[in-house]
C-alpha atoms as a PDB file:
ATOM      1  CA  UNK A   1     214.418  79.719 -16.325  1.00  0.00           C
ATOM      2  CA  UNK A   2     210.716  81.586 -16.821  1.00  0.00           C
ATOM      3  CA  UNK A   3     211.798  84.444 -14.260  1.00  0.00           C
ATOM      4  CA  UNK A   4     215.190  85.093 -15.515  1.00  0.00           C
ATOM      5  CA  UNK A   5     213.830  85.956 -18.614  1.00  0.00           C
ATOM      6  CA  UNK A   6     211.047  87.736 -17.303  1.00  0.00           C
ATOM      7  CA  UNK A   7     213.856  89.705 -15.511  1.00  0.00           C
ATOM      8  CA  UNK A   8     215.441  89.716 -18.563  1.00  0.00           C
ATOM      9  CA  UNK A   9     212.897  90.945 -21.077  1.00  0.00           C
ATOM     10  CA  UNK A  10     211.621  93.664 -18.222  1.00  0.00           C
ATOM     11  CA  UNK A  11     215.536  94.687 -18.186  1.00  0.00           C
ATOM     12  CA  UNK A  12     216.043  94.932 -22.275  1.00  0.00           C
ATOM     13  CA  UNK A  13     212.969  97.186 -22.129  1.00  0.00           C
ATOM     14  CA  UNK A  14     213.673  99.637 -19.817  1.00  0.00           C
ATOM     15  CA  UNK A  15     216.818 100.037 -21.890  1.00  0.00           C
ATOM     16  CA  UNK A  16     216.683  99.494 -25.175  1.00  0.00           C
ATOM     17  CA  UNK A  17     212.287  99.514 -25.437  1.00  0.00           C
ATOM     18  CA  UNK A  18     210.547  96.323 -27.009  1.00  0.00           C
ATOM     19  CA  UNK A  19     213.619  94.712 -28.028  1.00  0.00           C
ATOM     20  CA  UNK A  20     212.520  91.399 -27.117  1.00  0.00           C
ATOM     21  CA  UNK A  21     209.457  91.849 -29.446  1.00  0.00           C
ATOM     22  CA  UNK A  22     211.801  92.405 -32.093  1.00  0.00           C
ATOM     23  CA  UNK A  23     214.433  90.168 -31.483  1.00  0.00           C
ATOM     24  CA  UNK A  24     213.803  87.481 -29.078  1.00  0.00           C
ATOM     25  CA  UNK A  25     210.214  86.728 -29.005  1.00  0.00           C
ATOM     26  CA  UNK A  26     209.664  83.189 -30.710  1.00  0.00           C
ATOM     27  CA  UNK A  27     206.240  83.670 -31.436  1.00  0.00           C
ATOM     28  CA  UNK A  28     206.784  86.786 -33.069  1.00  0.00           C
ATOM     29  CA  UNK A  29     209.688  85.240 -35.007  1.00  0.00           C
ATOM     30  CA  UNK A  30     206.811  82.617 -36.218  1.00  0.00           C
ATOM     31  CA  UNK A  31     204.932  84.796 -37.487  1.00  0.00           C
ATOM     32  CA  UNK A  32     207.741  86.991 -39.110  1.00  0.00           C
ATOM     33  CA  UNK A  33     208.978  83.967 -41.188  1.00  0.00           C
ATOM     34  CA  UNK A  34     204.888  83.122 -41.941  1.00  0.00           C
ATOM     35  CA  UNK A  35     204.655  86.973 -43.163  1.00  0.00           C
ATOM     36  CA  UNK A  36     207.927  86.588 -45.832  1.00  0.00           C
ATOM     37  CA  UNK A  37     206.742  83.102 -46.989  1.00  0.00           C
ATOM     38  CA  UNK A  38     203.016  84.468 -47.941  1.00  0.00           C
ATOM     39  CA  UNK A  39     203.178  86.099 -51.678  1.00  0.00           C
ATOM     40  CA  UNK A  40     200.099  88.488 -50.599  1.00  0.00           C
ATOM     41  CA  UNK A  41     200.088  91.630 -48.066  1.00  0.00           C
ATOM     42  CA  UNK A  42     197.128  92.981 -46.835  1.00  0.00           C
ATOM     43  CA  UNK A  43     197.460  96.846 -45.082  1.00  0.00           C
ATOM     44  CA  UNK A  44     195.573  98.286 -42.333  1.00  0.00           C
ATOM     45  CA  UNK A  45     195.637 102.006 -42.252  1.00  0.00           C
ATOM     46  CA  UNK A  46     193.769 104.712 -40.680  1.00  0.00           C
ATOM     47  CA  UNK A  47     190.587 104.730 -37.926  1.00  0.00           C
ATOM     48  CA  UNK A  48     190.823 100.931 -38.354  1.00  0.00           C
ATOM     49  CA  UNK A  49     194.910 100.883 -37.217  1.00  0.00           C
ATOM     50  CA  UNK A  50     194.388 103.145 -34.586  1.00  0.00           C
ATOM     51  CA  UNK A  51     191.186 101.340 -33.224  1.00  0.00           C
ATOM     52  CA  UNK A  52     192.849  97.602 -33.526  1.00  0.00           C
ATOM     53  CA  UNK A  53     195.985  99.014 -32.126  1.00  0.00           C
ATOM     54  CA  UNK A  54     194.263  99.821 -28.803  1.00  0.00           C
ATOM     55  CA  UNK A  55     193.042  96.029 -28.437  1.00  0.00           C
ATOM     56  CA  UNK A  56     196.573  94.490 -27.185  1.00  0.00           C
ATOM     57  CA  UNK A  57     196.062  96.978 -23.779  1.00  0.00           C
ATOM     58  CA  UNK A  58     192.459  95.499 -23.611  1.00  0.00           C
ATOM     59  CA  UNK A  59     193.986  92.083 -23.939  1.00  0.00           C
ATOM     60  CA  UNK A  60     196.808  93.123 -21.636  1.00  0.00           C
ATOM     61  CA  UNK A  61     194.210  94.596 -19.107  1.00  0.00           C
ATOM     62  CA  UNK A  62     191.626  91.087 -19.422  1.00  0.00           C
ATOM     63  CA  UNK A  63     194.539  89.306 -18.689  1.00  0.00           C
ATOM     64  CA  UNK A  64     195.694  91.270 -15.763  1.00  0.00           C
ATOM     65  CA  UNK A  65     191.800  90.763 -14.112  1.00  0.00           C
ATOM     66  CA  UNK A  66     191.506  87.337 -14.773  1.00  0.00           C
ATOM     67  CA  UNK A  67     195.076  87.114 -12.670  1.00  0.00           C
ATOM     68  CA  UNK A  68     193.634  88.787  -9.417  1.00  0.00           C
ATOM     69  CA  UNK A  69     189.956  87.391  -9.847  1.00  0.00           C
ATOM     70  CA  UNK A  70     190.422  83.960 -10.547  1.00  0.00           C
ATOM     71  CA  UNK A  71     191.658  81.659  -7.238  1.00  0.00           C
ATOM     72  CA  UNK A  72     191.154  78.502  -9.685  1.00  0.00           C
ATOM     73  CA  UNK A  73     194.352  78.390 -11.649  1.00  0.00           C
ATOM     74  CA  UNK A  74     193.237  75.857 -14.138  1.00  0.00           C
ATOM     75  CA  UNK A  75     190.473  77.971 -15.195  1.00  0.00           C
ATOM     76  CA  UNK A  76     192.718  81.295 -15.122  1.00  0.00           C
ATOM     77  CA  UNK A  77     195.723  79.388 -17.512  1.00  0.00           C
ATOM     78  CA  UNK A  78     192.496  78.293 -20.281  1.00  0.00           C
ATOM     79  CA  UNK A  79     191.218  81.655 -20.120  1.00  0.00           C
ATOM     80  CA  UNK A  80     194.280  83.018 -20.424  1.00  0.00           C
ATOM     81  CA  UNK A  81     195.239  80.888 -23.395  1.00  0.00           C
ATOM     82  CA  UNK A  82     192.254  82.291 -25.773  1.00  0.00           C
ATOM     83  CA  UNK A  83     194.018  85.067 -25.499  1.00  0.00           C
ATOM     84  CA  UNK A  84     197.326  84.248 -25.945  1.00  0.00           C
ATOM     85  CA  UNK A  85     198.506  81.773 -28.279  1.00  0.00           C
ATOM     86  CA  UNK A  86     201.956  81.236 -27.130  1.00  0.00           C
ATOM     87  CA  UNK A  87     201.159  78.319 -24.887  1.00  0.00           C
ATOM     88  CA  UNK A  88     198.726  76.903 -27.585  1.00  0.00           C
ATOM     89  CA  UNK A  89     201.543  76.842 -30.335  1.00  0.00           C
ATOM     90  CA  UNK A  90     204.428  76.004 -28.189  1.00  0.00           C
ATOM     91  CA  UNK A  91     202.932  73.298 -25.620  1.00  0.00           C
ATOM     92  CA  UNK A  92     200.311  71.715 -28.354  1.00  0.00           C
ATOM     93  CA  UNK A  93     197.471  72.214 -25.688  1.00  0.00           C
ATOM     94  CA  UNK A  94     194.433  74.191 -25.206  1.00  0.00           C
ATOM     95  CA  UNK A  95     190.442  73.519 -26.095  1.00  0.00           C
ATOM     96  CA  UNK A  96     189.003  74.575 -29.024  1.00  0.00           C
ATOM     97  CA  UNK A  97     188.461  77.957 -29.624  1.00  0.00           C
ATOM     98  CA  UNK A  98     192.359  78.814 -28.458  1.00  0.00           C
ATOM     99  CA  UNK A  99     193.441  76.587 -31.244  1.00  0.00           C
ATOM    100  CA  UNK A 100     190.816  78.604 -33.379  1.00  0.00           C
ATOM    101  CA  UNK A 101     192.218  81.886 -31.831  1.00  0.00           C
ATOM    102  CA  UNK A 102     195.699  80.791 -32.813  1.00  0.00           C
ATOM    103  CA  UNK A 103     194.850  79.570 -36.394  1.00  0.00           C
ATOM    104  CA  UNK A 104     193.267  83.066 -37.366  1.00  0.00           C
ATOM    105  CA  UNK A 105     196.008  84.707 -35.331  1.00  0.00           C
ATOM    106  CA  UNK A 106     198.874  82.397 -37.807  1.00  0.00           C
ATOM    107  CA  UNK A 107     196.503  83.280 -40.721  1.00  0.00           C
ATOM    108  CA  UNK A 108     196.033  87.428 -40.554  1.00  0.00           C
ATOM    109  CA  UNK A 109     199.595  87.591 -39.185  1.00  0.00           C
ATOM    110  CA  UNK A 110     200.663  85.591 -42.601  1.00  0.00           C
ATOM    111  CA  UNK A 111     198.900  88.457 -44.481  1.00  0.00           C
ATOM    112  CA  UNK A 112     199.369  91.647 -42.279  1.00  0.00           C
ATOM    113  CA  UNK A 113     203.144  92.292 -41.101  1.00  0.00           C
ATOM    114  CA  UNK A 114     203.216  91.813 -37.568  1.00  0.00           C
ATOM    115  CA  UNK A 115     199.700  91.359 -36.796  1.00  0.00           C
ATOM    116  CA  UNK A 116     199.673  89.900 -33.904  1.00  0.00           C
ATOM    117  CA  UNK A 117     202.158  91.580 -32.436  1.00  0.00           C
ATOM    118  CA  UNK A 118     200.834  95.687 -33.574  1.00  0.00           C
ATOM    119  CA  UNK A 119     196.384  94.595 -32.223  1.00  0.00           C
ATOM    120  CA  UNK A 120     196.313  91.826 -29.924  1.00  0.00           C
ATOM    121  CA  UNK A 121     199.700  90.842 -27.910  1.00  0.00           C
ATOM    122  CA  UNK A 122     199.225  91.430 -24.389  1.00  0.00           C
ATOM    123  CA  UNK A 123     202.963  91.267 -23.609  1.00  0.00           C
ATOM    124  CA  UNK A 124     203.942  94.082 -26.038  1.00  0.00           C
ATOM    125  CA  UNK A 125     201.360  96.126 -24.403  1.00  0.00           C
ATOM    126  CA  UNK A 126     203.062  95.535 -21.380  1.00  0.00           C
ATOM    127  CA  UNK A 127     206.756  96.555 -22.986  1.00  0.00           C
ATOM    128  CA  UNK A 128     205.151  99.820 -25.031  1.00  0.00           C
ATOM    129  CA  UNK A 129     204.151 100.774 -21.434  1.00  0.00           C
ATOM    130  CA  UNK A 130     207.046 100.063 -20.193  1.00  0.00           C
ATOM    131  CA  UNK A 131     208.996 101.621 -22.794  1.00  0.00           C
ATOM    132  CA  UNK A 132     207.006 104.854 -22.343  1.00  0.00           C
ATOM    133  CA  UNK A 133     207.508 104.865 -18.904  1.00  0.00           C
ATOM    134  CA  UNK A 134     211.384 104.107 -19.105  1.00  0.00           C
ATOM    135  CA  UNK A 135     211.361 106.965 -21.978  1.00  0.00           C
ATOM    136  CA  UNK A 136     209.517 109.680 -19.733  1.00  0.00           C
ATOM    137  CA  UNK A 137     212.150 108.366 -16.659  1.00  0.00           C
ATOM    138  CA  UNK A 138     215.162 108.973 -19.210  1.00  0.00           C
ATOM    139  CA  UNK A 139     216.396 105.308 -18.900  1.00  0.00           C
ATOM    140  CA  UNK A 140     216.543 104.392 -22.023  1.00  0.00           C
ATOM    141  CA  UNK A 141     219.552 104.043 -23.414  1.00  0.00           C
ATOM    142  CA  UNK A 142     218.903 102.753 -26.950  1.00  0.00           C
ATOM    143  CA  UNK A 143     216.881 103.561 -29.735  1.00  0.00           C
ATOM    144  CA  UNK A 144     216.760 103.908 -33.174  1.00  0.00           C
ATOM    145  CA  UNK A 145     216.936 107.616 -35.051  1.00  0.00           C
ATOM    146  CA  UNK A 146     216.063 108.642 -38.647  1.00  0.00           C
ATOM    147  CA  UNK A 147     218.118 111.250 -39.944  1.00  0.00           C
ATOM    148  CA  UNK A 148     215.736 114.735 -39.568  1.00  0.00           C
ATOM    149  CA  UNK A 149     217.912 117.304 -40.998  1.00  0.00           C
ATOM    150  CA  UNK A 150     219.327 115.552 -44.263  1.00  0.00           C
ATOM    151  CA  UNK A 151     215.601 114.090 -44.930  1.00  0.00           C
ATOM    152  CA  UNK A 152     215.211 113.608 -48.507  1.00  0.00           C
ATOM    153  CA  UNK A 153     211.587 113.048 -47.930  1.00  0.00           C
ATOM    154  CA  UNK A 154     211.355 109.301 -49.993  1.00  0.00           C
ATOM    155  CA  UNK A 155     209.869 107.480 -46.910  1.00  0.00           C
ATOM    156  CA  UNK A 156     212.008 104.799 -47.166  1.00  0.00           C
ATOM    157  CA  UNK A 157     212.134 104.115 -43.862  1.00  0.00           C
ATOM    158  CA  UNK A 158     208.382 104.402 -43.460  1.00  0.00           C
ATOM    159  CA  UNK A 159     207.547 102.023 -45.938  1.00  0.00           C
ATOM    160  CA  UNK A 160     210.099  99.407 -44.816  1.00  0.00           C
ATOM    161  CA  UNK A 161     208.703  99.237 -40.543  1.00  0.00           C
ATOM    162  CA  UNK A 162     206.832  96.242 -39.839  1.00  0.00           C
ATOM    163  CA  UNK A 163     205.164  97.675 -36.956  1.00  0.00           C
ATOM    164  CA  UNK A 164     204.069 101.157 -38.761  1.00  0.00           C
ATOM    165  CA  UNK A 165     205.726 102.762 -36.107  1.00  0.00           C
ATOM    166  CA  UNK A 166     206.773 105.635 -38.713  1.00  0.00           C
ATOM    167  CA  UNK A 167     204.837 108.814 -39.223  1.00  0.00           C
ATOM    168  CA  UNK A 168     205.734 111.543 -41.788  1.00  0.00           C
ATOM    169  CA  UNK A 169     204.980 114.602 -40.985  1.00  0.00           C
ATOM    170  CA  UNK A 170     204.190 116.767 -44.698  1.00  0.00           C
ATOM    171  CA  UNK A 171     204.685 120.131 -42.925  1.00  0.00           C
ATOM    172  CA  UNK A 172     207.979 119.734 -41.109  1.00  0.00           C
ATOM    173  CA  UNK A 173     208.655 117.697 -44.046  1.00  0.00           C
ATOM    174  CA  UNK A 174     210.719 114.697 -40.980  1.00  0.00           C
ATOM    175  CA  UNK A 175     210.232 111.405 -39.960  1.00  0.00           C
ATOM    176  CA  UNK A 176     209.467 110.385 -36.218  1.00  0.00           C
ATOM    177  CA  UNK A 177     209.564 107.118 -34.530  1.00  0.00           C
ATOM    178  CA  UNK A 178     206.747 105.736 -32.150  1.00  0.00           C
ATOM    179  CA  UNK A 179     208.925 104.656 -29.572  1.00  0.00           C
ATOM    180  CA  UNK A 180     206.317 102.746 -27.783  1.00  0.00           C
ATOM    181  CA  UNK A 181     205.562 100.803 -30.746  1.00  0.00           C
ATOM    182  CA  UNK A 182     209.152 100.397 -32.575  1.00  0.00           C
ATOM    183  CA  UNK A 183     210.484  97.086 -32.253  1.00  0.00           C
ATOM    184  CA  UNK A 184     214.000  97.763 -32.380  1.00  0.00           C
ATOM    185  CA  UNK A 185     214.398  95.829 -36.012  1.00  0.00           C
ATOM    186  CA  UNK A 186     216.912  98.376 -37.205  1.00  0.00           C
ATOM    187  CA  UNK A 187     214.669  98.061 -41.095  1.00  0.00           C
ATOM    188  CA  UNK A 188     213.964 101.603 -41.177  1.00  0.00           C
ATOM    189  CA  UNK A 189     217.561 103.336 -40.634  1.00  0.00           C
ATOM    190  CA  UNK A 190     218.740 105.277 -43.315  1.00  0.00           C
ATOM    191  CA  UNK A 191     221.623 104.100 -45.399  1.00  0.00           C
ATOM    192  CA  UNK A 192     222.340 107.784 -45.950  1.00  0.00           C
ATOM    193  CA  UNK A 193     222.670 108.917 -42.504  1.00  0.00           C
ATOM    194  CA  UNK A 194     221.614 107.660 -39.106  1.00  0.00           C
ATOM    195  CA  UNK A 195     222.399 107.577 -35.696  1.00  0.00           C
ATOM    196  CA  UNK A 196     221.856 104.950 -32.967  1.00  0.00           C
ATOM    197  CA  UNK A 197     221.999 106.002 -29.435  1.00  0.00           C
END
């Protein structure tokens, strides 16, 4: 089951980019629902964005180490599980700081759309580099397109991305898409005009 939808997950990337972030992941899906339920949202923006955005490739790159260093399994899977929560949440084990990790994790994510998912998940850094790659090779078959000719300017679209994948540039007066970081949601496109390749 776990490697046919590793295969699976690695094959949705290279096609359609993190797709499985934005559609199949059940942790992400947790903390989706948390995010609508909580009245209050908190926004990260600028130095602070870009900065927390790099962690998840950190996280993604600890996680890698520990992999190849560690011969002692047991001690590689608790490591491993401070920094991801999945296995905390979904198998009700772990020692005490990943159930801390996961609570704050549940708690910002409640407040900031998509937090875990945009700073700290290792597996989405994994798909955004895979994406990229499969973008650069031409793979990709699927992704989602704002309308850059008919562009009314109202940012919409930018507004409405959970992953602030959107950028508006004032001179060219268009949107553009962060493919690496899109989640393949489908909240942005325009009801005016869009195209989906």
């Amino acid at each position: 089951y776990w490697y046919s939808l590793v295969v699976i997950a690695i094959g949705l990337t290279i096609i359609a980019g993190r797709f499985y972030c934005g559609w199949l992941c059940p942790f992400g899906a947790i903390i989706e629902v948390l995010f609508r339920l909580v009245p209050v949202e908190w926004k990260v923006t600028g130095n602070a964005d870009r900065f927390l955005r790099l962690l998840k490739y950190v996280n993604l790159l600890i996680l890698l180490i520990i992999a190849f260093l560690f011969a002692n399994q047991i001690l590689a899977i608790y490591l491993a599980g401070i920094i991801e929560p999945f296995a905390t949440l979904f198998r009700l084990s772990g020692g005490l700081i990943a159930w801390l990790w996961l609570i704050l994790m549940l708690v910002f994510s409640s407040l900031i759309s998509r937090f875990y998912c945009r700073y700290f998940c290792p597996l989405g850094a994994f798909f955004a580099v895979l994406s990229g790659v499969s973008s650069f090779l031409k793979l990709r078959q699927l992704s989602v397109n704002l309308p850059q000719e008919n562009c009314k300017g109202c940012r919409s679209a930018q507004e409405t991305c959970q992953m602030d994948a959107i950028s508006y540039d004032e001179e060219l007066k268009k949107p553009s898409i962060d493919g690496n970081e899109c989640i393949m949601c489908n909240a942005c496109v325009c009801p005016v005009k869009s195209k989906k390749l």
